[in-house]
PDB file of N, CA and C in Angstrom:
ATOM      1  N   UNK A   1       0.843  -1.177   0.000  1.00  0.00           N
ATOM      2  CA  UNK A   1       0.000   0.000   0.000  1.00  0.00           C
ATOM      3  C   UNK A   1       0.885   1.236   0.000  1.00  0.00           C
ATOM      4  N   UNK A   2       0.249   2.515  -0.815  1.00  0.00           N
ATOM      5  CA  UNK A   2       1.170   3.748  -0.600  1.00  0.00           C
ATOM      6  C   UNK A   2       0.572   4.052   0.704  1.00  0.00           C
ATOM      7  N   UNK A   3       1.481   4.323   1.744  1.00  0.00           N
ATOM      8  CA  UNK A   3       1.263   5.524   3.130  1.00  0.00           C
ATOM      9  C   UNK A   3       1.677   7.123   2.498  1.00  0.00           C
ATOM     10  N   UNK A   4       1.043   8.126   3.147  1.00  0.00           N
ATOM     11  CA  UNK A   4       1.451   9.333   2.839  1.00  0.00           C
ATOM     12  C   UNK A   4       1.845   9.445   4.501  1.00  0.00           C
ATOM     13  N   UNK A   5       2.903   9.893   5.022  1.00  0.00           N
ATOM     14  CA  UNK A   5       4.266  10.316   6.182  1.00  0.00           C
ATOM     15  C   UNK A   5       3.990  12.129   6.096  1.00  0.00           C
ATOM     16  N   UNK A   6       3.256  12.744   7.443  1.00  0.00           N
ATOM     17  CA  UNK A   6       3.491  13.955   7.270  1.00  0.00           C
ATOM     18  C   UNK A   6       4.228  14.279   8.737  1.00  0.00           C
ATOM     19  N   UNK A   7       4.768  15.429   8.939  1.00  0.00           N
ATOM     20  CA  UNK A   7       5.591  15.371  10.478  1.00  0.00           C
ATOM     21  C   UNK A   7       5.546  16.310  10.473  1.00  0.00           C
ATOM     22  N   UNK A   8       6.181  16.548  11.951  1.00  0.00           N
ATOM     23  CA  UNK A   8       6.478  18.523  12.386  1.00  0.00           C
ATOM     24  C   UNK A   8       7.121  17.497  13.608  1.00  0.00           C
ATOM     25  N   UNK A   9       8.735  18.313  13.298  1.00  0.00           N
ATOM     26  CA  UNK A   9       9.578  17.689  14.357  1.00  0.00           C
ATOM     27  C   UNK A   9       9.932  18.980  15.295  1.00  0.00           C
ATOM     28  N   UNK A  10       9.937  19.150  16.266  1.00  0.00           N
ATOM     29  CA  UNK A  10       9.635  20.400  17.120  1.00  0.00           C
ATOM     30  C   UNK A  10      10.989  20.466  18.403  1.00  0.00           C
ATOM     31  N   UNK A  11      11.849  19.281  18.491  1.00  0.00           N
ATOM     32  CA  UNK A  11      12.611  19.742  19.028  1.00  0.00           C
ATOM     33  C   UNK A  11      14.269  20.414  18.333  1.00  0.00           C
ATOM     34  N   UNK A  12      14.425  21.470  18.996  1.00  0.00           N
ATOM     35  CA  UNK A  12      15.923  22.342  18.951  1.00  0.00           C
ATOM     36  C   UNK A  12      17.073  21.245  18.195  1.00  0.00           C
ATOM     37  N   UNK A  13      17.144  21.129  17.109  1.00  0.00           N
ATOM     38  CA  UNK A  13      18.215  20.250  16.843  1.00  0.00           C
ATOM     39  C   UNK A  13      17.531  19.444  15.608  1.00  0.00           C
ATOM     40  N   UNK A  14      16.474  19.524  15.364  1.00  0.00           N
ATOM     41  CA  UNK A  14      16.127  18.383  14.868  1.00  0.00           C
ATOM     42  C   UNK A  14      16.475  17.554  14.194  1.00  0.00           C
ATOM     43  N   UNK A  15      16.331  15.786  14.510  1.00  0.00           N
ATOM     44  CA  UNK A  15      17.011  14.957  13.084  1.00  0.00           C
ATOM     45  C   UNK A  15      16.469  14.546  12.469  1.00  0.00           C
ATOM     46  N   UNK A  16      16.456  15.021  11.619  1.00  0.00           N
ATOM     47  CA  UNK A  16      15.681  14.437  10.547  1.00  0.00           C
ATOM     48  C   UNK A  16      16.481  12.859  10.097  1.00  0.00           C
ATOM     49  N   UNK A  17      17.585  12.915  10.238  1.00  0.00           N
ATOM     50  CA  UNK A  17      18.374  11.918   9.225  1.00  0.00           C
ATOM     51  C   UNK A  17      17.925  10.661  10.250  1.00  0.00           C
ATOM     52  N   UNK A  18      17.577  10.695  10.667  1.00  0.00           N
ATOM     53  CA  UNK A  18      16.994   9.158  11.640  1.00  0.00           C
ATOM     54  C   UNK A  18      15.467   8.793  11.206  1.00  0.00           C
ATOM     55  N   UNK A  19      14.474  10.186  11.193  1.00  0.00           N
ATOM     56  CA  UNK A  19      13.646   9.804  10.641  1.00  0.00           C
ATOM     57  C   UNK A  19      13.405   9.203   9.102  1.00  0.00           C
ATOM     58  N   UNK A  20      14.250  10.466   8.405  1.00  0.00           N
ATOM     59  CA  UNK A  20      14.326   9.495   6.804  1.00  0.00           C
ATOM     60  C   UNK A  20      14.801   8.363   7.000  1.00  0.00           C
ATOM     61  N   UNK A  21      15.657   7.865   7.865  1.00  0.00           N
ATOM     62  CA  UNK A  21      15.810   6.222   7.602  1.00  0.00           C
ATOM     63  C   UNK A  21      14.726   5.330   7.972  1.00  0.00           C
ATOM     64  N   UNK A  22      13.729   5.752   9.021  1.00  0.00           N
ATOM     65  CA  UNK A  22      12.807   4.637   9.215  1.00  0.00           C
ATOM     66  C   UNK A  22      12.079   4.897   7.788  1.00  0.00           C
ATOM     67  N   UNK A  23      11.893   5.989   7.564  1.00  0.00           N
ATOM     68  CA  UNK A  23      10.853   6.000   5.783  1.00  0.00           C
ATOM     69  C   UNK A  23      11.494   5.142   4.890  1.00  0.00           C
ATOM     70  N   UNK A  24      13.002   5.276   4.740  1.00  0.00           N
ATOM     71  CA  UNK A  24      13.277   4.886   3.465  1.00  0.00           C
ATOM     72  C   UNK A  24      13.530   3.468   3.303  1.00  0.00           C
ATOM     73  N   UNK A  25      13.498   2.830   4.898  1.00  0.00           N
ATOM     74  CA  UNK A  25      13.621   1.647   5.206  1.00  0.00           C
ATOM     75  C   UNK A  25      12.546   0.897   4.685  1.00  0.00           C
ATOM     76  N   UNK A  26      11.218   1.300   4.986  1.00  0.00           N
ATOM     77  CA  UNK A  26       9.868   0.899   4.928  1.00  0.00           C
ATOM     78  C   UNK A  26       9.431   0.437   3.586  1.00  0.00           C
ATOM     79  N   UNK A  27      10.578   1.163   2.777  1.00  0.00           N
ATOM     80  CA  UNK A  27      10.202   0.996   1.368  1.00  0.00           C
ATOM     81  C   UNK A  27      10.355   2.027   0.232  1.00  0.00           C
ATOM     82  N   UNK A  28      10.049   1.501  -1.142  1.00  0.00           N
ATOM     83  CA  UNK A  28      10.153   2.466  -1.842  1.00  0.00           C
ATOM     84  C   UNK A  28       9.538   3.896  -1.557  1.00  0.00           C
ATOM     85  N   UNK A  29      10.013   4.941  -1.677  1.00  0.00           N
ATOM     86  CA  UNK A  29       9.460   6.306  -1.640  1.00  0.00           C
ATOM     87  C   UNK A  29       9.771   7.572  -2.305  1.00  0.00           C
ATOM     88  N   UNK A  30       9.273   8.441  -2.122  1.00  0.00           N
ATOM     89  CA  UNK A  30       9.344   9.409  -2.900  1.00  0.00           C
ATOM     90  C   UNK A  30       8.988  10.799  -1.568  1.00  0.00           C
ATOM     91  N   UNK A  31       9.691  11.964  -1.434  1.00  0.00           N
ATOM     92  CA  UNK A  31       9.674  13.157  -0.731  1.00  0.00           C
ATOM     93  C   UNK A  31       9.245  14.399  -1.761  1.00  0.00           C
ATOM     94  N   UNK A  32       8.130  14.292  -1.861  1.00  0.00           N
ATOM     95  CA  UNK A  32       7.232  15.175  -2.909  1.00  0.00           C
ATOM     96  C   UNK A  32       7.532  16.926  -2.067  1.00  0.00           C
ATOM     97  N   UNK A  33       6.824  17.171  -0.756  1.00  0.00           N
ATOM     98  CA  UNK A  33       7.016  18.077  -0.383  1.00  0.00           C
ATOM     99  C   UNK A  33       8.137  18.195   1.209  1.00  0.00           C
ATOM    100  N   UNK A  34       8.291  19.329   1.651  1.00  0.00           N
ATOM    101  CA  UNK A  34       8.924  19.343   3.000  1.00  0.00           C
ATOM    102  C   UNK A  34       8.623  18.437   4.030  1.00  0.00           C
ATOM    103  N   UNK A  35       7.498  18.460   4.361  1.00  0.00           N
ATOM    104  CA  UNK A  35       7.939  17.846   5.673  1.00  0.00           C
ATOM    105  C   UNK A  35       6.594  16.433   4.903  1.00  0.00           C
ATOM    106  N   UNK A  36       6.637  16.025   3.958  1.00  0.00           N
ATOM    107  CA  UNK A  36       5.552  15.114   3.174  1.00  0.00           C
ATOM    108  C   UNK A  36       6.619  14.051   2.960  1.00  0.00           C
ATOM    109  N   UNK A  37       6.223  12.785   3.050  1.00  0.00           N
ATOM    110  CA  UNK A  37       6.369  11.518   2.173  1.00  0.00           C
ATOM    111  C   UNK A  37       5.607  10.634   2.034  1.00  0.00           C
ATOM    112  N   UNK A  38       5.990   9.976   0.576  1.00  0.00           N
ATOM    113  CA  UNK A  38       4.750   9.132   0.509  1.00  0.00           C
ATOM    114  C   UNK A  38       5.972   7.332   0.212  1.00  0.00           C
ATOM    115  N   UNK A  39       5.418   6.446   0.726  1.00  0.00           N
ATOM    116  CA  UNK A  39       6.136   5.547   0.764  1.00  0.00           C
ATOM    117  C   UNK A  39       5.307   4.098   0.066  1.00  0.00           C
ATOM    118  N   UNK A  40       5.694   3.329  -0.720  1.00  0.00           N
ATOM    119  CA  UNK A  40       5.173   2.056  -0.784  1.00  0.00           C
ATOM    120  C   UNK A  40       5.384   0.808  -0.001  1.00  0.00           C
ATOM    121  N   UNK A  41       4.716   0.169   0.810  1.00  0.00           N
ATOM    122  CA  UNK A  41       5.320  -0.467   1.679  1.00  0.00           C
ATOM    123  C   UNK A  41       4.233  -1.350   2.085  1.00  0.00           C
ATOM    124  N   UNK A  42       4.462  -2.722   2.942  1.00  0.00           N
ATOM    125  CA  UNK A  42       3.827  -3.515   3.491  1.00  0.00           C
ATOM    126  C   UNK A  42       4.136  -2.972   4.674  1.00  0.00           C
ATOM    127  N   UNK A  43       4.339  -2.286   5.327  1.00  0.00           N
ATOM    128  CA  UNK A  43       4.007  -1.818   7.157  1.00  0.00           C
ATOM    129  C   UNK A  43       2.794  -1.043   7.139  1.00  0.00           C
ATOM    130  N   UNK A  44       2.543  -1.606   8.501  1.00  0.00           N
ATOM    131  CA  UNK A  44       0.842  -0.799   8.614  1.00  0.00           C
ATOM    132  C   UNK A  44       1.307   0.419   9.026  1.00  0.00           C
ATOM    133  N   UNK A  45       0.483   1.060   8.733  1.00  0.00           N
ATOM    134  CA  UNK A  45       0.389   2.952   9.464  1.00  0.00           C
ATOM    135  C   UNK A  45       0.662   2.446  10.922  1.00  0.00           C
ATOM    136  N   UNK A  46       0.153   1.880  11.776  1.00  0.00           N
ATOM    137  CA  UNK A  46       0.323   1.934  12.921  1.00  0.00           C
ATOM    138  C   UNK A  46       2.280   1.855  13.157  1.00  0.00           C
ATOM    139  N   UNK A  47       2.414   0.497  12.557  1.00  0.00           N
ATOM    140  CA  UNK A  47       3.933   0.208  12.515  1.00  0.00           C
ATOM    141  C   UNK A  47       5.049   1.256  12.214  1.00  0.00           C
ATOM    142  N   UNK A  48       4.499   1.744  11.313  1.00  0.00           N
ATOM    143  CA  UNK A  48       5.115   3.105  10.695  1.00  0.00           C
ATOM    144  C   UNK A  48       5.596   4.286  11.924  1.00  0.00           C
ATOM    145  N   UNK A  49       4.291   4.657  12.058  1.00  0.00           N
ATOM    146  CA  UNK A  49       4.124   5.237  13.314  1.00  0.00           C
ATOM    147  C   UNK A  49       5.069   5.216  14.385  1.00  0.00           C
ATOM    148  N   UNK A  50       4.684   4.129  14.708  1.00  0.00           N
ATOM    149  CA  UNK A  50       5.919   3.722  15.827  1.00  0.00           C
ATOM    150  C   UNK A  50       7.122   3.502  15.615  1.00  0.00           C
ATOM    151  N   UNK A  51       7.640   3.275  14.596  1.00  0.00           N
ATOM    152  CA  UNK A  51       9.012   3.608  14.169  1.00  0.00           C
ATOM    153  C   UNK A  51       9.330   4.901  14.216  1.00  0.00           C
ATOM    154  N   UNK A  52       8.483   5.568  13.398  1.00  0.00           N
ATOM    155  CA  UNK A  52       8.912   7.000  13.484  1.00  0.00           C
ATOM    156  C   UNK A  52       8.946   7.869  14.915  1.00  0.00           C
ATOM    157  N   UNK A  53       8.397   7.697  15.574  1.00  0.00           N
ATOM    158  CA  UNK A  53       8.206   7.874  16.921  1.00  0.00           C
ATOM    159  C   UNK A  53       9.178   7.682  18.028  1.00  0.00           C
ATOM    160  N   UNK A  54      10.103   6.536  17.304  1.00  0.00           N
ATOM    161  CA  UNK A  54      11.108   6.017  18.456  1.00  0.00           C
ATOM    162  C   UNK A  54      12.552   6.914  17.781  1.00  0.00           C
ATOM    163  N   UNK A  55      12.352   6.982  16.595  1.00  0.00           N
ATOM    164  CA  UNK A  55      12.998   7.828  15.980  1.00  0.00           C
ATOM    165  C   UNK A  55      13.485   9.174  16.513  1.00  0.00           C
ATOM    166  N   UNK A  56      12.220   9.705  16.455  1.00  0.00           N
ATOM    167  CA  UNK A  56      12.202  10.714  17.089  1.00  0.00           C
ATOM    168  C   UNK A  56      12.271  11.234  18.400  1.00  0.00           C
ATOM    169  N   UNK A  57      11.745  12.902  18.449  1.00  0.00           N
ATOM    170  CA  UNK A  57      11.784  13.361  19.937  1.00  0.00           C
ATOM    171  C   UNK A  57      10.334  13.191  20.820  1.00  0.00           C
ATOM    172  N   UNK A  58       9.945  12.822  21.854  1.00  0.00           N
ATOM    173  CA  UNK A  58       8.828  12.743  22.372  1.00  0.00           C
ATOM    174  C   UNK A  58       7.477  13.647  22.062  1.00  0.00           C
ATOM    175  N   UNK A  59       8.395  15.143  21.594  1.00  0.00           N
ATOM    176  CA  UNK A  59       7.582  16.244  21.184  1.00  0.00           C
ATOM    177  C   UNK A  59       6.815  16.130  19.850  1.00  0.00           C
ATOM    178  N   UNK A  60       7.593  15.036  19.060  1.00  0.00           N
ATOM    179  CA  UNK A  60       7.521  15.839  17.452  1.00  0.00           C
ATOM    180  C   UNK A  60       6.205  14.607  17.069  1.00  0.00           C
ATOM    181  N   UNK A  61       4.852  14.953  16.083  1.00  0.00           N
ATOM    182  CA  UNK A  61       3.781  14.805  15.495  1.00  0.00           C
ATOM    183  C   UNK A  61       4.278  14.062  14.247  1.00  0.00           C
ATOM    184  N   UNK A  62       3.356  13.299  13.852  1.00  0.00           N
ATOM    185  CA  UNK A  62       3.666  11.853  13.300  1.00  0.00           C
ATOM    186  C   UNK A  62       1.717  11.916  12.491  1.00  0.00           C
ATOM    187  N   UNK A  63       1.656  11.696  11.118  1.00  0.00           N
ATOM    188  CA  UNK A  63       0.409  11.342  10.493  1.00  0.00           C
ATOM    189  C   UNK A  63       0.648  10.421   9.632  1.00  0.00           C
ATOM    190  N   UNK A  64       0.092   8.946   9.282  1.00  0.00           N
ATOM    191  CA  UNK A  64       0.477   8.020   8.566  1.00  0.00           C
ATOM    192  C   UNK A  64      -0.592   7.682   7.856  1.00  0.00           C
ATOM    193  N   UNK A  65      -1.014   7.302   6.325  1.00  0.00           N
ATOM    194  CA  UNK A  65      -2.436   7.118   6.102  1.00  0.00           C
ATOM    195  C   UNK A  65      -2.506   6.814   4.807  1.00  0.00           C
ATOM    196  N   UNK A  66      -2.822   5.566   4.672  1.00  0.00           N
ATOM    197  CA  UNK A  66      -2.940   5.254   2.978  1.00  0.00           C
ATOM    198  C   UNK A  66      -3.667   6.076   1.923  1.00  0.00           C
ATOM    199  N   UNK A  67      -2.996   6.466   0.916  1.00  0.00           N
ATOM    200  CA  UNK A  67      -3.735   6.984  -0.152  1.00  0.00           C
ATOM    201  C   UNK A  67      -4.120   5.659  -1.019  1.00  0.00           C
ATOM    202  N   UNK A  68      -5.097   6.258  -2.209  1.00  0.00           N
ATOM    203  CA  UNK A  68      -5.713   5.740  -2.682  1.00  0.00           C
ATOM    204  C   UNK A  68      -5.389   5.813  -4.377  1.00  0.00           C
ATOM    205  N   UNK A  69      -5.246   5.153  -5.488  1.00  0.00           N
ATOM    206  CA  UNK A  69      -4.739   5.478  -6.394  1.00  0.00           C
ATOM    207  C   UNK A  69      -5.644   6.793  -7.328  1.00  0.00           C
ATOM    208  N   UNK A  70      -6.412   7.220  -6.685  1.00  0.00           N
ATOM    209  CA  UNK A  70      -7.147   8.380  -6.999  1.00  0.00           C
ATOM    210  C   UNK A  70      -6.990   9.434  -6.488  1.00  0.00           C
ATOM    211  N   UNK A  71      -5.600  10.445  -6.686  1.00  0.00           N
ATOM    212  CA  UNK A  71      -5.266  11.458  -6.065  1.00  0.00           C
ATOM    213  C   UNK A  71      -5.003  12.687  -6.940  1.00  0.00           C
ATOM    214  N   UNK A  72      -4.789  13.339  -6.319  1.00  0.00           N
ATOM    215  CA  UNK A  72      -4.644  14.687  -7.675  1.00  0.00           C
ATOM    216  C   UNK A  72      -3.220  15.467  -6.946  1.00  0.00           C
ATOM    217  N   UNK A  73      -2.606  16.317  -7.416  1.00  0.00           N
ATOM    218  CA  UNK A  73      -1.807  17.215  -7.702  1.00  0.00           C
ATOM    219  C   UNK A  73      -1.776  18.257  -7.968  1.00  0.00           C
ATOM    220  N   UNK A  74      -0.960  19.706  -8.013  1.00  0.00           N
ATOM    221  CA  UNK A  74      -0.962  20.671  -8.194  1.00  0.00           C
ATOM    222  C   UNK A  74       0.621  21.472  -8.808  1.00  0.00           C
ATOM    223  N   UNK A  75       1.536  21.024  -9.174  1.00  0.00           N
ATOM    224  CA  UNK A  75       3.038  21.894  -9.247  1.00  0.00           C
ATOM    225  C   UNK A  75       4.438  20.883  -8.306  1.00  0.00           C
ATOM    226  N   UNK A  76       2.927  19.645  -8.324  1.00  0.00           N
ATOM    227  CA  UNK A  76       4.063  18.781  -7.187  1.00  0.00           C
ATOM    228  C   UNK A  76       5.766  18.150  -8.511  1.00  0.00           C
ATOM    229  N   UNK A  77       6.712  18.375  -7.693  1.00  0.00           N
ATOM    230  CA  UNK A  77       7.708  17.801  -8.728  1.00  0.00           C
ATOM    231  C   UNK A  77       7.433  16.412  -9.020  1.00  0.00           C
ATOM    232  N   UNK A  78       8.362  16.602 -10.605  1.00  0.00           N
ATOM    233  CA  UNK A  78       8.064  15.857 -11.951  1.00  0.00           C
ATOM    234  C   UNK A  78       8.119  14.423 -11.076  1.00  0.00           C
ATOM    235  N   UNK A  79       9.205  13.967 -10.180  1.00  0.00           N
ATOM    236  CA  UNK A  79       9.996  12.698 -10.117  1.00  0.00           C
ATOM    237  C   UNK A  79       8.612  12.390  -9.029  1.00  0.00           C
ATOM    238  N   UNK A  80       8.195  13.077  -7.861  1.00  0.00           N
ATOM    239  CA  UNK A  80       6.974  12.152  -7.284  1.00  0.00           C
ATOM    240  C   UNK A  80       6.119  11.880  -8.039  1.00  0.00           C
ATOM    241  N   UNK A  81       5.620  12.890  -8.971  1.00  0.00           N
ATOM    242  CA  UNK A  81       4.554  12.395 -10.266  1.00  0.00           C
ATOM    243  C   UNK A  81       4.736  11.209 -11.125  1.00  0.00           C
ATOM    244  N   UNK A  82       5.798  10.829 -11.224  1.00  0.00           N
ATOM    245  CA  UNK A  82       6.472  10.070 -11.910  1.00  0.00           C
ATOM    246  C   UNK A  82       6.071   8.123 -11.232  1.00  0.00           C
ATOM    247  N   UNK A  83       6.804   8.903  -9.764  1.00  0.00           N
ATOM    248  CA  UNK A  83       7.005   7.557  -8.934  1.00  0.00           C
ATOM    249  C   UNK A  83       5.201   7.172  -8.482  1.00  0.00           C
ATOM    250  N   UNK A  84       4.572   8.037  -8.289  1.00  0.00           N
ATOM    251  CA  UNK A  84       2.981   7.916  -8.026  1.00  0.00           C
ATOM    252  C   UNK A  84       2.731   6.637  -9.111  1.00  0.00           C
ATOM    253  N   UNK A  85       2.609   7.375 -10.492  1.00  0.00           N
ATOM    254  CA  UNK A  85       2.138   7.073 -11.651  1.00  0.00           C
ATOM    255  C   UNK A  85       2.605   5.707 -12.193  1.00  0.00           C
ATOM    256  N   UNK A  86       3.877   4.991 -11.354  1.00  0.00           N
ATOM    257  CA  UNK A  86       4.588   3.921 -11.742  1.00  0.00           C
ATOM    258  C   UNK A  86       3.442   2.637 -11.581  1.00  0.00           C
ATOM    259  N   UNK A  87       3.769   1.616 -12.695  1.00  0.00           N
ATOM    260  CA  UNK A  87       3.369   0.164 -12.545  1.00  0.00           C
ATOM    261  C   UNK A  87       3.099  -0.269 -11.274  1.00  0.00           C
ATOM    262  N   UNK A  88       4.594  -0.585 -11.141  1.00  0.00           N
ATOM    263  CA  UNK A  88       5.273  -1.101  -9.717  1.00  0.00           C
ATOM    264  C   UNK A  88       4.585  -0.695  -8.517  1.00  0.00           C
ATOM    265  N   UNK A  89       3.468   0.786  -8.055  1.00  0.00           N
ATOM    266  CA  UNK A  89       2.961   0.849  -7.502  1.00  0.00           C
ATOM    267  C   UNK A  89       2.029   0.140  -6.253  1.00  0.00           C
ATOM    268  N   UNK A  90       2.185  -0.252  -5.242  1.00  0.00           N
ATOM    269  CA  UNK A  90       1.183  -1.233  -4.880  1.00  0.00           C
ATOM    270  C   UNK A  90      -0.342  -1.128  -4.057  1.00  0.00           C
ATOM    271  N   UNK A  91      -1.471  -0.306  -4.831  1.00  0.00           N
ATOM    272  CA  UNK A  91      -2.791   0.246  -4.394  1.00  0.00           C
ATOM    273  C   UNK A  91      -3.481  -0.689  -3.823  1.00  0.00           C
TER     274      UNK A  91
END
């Protein structure tokens, strides 16, 4: 299933580079916007979640949530449009 990954990491320092690894771990993905990813993956949102979570700082907000292959766009770059639109996809 694609998950869409949205965050707001809120503590002084933030790492991000721990969180992109639980994403990129999870599976194929794509970082369409800032603080957005969308990932293909067999982990449930919940699982997700909690990775990202341990990842992180106690403070920082975590949204995990399957899209649906019926989504739309606006100016989003070429390469997530790209990776959305792929075969390989798994809806």
């Amino acid at each position: 299933m694609v998950l869409q990954i949205a965050y707001d990491l809120h503590q002084h320092g933030r790492d991000y580079d721990a969180v992109y690894a639980v994403i990129k771990a999870a599976g194929s993905n794509t970082h369409p916007q800032g603080s957005v990813w969308l990932v293909d993956t067999l982990t449930s949102p919940q699982l997700l979640r909690d990775g990202l979570h341990k990842a992180g700082d106690e403070n920082d907000e975590y949204f995990v949530a399957p899209i649906t292959r019926n989504w739309a766009s606006f100016n989003m770059n070429k390469e997530s449009v790209e990776w959305l639109n792929s075969s390989s996809r798994r809806w």
